[in-house]
N, C-alpha and C. Protein backbone atom coordinates (compact mmCIF):
# COMPACT_ATOMS: atom_id res chain seq x y z
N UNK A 1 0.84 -1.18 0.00
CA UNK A 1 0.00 0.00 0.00
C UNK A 1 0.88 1.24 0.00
N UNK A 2 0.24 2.28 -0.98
CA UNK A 2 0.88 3.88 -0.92
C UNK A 2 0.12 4.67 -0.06
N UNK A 3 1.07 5.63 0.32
CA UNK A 3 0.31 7.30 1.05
C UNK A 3 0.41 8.17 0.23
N UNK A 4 -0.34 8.72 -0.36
CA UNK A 4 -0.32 9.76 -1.23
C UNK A 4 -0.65 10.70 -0.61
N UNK A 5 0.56 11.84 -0.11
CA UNK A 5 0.04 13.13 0.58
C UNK A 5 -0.01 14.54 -0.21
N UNK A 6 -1.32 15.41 -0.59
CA UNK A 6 -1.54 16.34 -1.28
C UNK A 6 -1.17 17.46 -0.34
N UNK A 7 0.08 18.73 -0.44
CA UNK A 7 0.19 19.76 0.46
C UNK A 7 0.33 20.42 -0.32
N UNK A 8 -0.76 22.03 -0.23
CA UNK A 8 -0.53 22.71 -0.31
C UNK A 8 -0.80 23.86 0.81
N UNK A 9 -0.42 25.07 0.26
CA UNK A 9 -0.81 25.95 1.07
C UNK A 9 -2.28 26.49 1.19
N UNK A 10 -3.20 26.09 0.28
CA UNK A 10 -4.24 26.18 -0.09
C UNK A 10 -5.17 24.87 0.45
N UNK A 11 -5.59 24.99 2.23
CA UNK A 11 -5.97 23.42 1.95
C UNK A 11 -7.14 22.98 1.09
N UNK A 12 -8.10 23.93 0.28
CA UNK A 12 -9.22 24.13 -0.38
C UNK A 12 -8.59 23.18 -1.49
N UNK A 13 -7.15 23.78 -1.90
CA UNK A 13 -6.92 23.23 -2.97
C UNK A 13 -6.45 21.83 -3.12
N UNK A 14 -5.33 21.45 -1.69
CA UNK A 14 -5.18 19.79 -1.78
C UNK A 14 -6.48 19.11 -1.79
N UNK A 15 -7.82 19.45 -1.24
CA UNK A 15 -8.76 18.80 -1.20
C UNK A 15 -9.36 18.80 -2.31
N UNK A 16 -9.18 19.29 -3.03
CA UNK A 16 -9.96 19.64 -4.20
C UNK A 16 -9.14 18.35 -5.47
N UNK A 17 -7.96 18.83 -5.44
CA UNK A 17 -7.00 17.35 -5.83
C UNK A 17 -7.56 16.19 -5.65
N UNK A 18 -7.57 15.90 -4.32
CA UNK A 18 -7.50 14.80 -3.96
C UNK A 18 -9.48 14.34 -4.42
N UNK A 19 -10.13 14.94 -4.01
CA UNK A 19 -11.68 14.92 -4.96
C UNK A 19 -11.58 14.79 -5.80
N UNK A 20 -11.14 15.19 -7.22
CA UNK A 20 -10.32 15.00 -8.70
C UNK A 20 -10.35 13.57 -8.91
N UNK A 21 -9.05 13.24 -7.85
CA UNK A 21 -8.23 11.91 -8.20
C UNK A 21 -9.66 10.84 -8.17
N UNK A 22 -10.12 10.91 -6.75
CA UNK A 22 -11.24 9.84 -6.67
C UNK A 22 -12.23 9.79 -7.08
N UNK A 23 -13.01 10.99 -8.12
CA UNK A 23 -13.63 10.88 -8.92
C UNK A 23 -13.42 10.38 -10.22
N UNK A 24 -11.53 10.91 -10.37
CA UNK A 24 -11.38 10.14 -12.02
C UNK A 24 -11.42 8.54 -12.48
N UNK A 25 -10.68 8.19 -10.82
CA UNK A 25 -10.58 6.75 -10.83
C UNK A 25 -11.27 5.98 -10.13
N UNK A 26 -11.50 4.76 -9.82
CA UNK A 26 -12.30 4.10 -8.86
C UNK A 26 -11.05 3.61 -8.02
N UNK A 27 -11.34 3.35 -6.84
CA UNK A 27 -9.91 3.82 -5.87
C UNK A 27 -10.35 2.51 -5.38
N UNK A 28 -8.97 1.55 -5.30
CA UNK A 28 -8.49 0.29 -4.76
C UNK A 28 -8.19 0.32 -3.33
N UNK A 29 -7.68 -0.35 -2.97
CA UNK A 29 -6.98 -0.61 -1.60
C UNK A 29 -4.98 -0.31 -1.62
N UNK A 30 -5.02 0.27 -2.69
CA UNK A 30 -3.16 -0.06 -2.98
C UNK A 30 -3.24 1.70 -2.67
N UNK A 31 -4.41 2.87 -2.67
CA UNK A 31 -3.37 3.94 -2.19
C UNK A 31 -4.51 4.59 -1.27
N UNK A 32 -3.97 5.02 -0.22
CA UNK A 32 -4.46 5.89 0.72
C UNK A 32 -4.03 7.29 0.18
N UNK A 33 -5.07 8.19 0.33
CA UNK A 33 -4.54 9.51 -0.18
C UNK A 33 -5.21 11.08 1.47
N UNK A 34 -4.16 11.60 1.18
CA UNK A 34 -4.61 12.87 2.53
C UNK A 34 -4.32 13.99 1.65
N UNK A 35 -5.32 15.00 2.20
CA UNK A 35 -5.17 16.29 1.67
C UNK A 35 -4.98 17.51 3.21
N UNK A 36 -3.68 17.92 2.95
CA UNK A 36 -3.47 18.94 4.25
C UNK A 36 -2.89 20.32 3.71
N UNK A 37 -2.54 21.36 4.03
CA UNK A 37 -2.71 22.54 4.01
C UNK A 37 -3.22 23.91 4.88
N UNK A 38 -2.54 24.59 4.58
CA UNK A 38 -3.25 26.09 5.81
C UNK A 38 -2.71 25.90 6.64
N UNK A 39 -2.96 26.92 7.54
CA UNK A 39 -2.94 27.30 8.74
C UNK A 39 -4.14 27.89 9.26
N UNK A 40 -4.49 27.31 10.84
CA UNK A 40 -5.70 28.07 11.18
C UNK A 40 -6.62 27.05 10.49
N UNK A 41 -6.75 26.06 10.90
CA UNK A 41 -7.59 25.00 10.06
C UNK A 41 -8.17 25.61 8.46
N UNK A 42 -7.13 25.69 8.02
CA UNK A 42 -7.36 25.84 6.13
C UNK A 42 -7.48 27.41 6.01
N UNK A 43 -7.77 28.16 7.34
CA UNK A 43 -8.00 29.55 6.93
C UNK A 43 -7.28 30.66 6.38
N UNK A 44 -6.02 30.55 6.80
CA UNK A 44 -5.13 31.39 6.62
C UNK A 44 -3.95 30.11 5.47
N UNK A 45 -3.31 30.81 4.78
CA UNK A 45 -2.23 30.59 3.69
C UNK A 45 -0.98 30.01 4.27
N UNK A 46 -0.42 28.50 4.08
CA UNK A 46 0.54 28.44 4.72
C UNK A 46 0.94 26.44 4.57
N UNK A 47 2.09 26.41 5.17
CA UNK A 47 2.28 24.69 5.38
C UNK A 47 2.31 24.49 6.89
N UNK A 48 2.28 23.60 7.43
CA UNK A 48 2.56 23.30 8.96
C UNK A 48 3.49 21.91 8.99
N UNK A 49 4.41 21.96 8.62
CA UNK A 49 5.62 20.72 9.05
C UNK A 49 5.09 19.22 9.94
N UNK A 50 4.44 19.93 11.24
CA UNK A 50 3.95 18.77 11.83
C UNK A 50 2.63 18.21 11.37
N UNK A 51 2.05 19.02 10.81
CA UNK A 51 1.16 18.53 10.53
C UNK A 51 0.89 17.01 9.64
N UNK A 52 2.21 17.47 8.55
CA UNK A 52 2.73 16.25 7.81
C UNK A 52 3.10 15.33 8.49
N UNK A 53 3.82 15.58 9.75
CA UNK A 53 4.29 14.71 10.48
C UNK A 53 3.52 13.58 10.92
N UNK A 54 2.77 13.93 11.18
CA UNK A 54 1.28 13.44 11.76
C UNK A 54 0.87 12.75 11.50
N UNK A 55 0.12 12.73 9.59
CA UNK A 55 -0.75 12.48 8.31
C UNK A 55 0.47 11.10 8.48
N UNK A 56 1.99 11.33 8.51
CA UNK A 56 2.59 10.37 8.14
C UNK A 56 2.88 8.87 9.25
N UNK A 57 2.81 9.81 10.79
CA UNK A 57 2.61 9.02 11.42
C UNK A 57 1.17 8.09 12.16
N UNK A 58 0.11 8.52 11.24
CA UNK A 58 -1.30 8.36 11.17
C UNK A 58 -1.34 6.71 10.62
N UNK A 59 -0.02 6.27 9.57
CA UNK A 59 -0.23 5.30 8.59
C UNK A 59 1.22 4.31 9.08
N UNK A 60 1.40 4.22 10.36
CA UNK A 60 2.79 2.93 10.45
C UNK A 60 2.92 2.32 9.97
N UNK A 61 2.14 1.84 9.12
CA UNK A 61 2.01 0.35 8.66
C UNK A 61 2.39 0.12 7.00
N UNK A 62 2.03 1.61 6.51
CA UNK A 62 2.58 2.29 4.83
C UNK A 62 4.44 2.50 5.23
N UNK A 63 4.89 1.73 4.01
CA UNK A 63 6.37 2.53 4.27
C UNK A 63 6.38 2.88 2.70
N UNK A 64 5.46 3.43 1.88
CA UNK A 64 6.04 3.90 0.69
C UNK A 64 5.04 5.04 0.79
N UNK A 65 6.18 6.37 0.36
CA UNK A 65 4.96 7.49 0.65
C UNK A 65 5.22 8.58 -0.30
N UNK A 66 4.43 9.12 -1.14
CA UNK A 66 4.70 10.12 -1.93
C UNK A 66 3.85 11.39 -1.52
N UNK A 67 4.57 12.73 -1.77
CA UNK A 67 4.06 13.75 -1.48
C UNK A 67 4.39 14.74 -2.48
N UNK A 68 3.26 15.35 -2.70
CA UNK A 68 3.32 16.33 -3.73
C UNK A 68 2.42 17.86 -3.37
N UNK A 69 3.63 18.63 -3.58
CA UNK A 69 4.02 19.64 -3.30
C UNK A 69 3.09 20.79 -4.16
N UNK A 70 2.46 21.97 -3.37
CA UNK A 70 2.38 23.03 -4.53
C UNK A 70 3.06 24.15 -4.59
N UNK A 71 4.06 24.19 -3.97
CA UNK A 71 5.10 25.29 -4.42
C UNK A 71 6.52 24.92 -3.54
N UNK A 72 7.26 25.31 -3.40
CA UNK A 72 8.61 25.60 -3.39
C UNK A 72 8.87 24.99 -1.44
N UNK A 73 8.20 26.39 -0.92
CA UNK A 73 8.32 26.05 0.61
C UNK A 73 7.32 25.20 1.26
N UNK A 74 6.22 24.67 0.09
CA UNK A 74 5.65 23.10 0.41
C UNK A 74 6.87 22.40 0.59
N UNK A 75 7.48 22.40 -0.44
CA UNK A 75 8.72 20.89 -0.47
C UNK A 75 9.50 21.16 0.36
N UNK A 76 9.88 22.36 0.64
CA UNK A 76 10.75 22.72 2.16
C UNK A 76 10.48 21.81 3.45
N UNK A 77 8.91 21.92 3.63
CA UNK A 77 7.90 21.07 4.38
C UNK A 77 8.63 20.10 4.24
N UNK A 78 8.16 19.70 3.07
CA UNK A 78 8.20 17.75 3.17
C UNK A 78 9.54 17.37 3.08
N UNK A 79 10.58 18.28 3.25
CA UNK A 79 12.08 17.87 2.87
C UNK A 79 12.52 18.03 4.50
N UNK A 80 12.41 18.89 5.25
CA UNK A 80 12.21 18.95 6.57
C UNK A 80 11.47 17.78 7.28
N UNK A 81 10.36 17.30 7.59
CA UNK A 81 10.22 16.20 7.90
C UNK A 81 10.94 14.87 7.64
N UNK A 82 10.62 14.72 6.18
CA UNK A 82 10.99 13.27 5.95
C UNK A 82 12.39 13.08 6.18
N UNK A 83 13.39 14.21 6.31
CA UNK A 83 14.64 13.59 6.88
C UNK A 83 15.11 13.14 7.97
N UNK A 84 13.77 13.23 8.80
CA UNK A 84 13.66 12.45 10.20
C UNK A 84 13.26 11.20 10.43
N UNK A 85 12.48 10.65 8.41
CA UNK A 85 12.35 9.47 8.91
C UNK A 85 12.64 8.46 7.93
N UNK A 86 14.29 7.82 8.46
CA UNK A 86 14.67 6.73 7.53
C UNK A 86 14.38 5.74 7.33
N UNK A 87 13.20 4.74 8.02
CA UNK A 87 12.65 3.98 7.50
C UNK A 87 11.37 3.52 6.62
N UNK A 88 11.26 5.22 6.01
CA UNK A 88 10.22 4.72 4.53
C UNK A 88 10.68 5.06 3.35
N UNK A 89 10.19 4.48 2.58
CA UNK A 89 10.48 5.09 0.97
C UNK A 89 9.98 6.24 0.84
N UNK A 90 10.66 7.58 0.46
CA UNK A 90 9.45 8.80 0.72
C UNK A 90 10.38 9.45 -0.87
N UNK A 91 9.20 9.85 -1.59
CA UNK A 91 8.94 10.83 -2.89
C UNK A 91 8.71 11.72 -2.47
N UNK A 92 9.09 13.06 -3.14
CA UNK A 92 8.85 14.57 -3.13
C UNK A 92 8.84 14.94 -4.55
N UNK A 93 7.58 14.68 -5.24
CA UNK A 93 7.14 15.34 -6.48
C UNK A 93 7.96 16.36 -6.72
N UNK A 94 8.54 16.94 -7.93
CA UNK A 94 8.83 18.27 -7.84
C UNK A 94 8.22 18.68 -9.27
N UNK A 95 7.30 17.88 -10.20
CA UNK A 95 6.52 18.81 -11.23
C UNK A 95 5.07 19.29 -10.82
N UNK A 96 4.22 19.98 -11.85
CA UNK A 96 3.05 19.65 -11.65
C UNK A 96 2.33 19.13 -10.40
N UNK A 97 1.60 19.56 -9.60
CA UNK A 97 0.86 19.00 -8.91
C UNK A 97 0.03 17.93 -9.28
N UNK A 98 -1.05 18.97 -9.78
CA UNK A 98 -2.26 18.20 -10.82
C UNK A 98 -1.24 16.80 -11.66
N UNK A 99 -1.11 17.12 -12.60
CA UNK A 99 -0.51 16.27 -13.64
C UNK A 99 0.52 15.63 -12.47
N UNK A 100 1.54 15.59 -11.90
CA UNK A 100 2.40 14.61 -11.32
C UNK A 100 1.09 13.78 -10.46
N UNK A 101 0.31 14.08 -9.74
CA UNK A 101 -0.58 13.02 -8.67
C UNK A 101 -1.81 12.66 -9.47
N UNK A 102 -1.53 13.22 -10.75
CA UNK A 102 -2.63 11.61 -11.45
C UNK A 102 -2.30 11.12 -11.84
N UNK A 103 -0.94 11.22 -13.14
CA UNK A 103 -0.13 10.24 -13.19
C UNK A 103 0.50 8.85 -12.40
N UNK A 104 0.91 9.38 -11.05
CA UNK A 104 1.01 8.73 -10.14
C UNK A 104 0.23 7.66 -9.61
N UNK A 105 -0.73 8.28 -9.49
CA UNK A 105 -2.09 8.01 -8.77
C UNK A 105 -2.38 6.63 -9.41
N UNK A 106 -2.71 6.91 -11.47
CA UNK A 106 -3.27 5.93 -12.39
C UNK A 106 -2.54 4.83 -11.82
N UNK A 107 -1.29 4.75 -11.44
CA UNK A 107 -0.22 3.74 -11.72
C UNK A 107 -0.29 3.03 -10.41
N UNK A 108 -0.60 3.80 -9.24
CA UNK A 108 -0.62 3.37 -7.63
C UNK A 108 -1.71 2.35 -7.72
N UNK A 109 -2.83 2.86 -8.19
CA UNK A 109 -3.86 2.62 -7.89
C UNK A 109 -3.82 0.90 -8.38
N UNK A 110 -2.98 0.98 -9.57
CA UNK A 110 -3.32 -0.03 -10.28
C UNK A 110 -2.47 -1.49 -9.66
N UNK A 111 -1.62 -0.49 -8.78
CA UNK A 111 -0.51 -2.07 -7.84
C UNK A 111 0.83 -1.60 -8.46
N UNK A 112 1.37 -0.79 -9.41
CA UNK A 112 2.59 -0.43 -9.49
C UNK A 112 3.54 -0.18 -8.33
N UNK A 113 4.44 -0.61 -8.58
CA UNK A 113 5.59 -0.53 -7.68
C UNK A 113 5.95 0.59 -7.43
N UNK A 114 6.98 1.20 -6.26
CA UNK A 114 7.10 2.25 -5.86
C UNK A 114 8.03 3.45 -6.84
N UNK A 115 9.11 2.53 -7.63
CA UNK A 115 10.21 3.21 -8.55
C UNK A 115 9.13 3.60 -9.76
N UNK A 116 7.96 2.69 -10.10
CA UNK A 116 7.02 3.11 -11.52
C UNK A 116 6.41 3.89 -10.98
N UNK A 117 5.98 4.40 -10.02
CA UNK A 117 5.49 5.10 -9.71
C UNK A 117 6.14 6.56 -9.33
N UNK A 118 7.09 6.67 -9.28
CA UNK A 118 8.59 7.75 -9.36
C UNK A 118 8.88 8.28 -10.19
N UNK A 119 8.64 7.20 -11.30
CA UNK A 119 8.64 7.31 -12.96
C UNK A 119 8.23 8.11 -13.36
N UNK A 120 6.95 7.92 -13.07
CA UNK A 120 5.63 8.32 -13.94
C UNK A 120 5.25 10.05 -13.32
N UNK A 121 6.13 10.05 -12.03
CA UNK A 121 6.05 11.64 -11.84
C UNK A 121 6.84 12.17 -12.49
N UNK A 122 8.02 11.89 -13.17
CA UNK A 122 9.33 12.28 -13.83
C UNK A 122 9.09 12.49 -15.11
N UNK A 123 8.19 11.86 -15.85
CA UNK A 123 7.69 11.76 -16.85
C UNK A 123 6.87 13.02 -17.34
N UNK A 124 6.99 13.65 -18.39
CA UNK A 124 6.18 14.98 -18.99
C UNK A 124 5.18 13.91 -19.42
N UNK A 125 4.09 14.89 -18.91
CA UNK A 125 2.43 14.37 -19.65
C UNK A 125 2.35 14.76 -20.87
N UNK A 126 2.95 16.05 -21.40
CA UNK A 126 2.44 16.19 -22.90
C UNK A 126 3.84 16.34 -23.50
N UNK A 127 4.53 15.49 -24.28
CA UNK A 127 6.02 15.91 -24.88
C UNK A 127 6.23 16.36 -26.19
């Protein structure tokens, strides 16, 4: 099983993602997905570090985890945490939001492995 974590600073907007994803696809048991963001429960503009922390320690039992970022000091976020924790496989998207976590997503969903699934964020959608 994957964690697919949506952060932005906009939590309107990870949620809105993550609504997207599970409407496009019919959603298996191979990915868990969270949508976090804001400050001030979603009100105010912003990331919260622990908060990720949290979402990540919410799932012990996932050690493959991808997170995708919507700007710059999102990934600050998730680059700050996850170097505290060496025993998972952890992704940090760095294209596209949208386009990197459906790509992703198609491939999670379907039982792809964690590197095809790495891939497929690396990968331009339109070339």
């Amino acid at each position: 099983m994957k964690l697919f974590i949506i952060i932005s600073h906009y939590l309107r907007l990870s949620q809105a993602i993550k609504e997207y994803l599970t409407k496009m696809l019919i959603q298996t048991d191979n990915v868990k997905i969270e949508a976090i963001g804001g400050l001030e429960n979603g009100e105010v503009l912003g990331t919260q570090p622990l908060e990720l922390l949290e979402v990540i320690n919410n799932y012990p039992n996932i050690n493959e985890i991808f997170i995708f970022p919507d700007l710059g000091s999102a990934s600050l976020t998730a680059e700050s945490i996850t170097s505290m924790l060496n025993n998972k496989q952890i992704y940090i998207s760095r294209g596209g939001i949208v386009e990197n976590t459906f790509a992703a997503y198609v491939l999670a969903n379907s039982g792809a492995g964690f590197q095809e699934v790495v891939d497929a964020c690396k990968e331009p959608i339109i070339k």
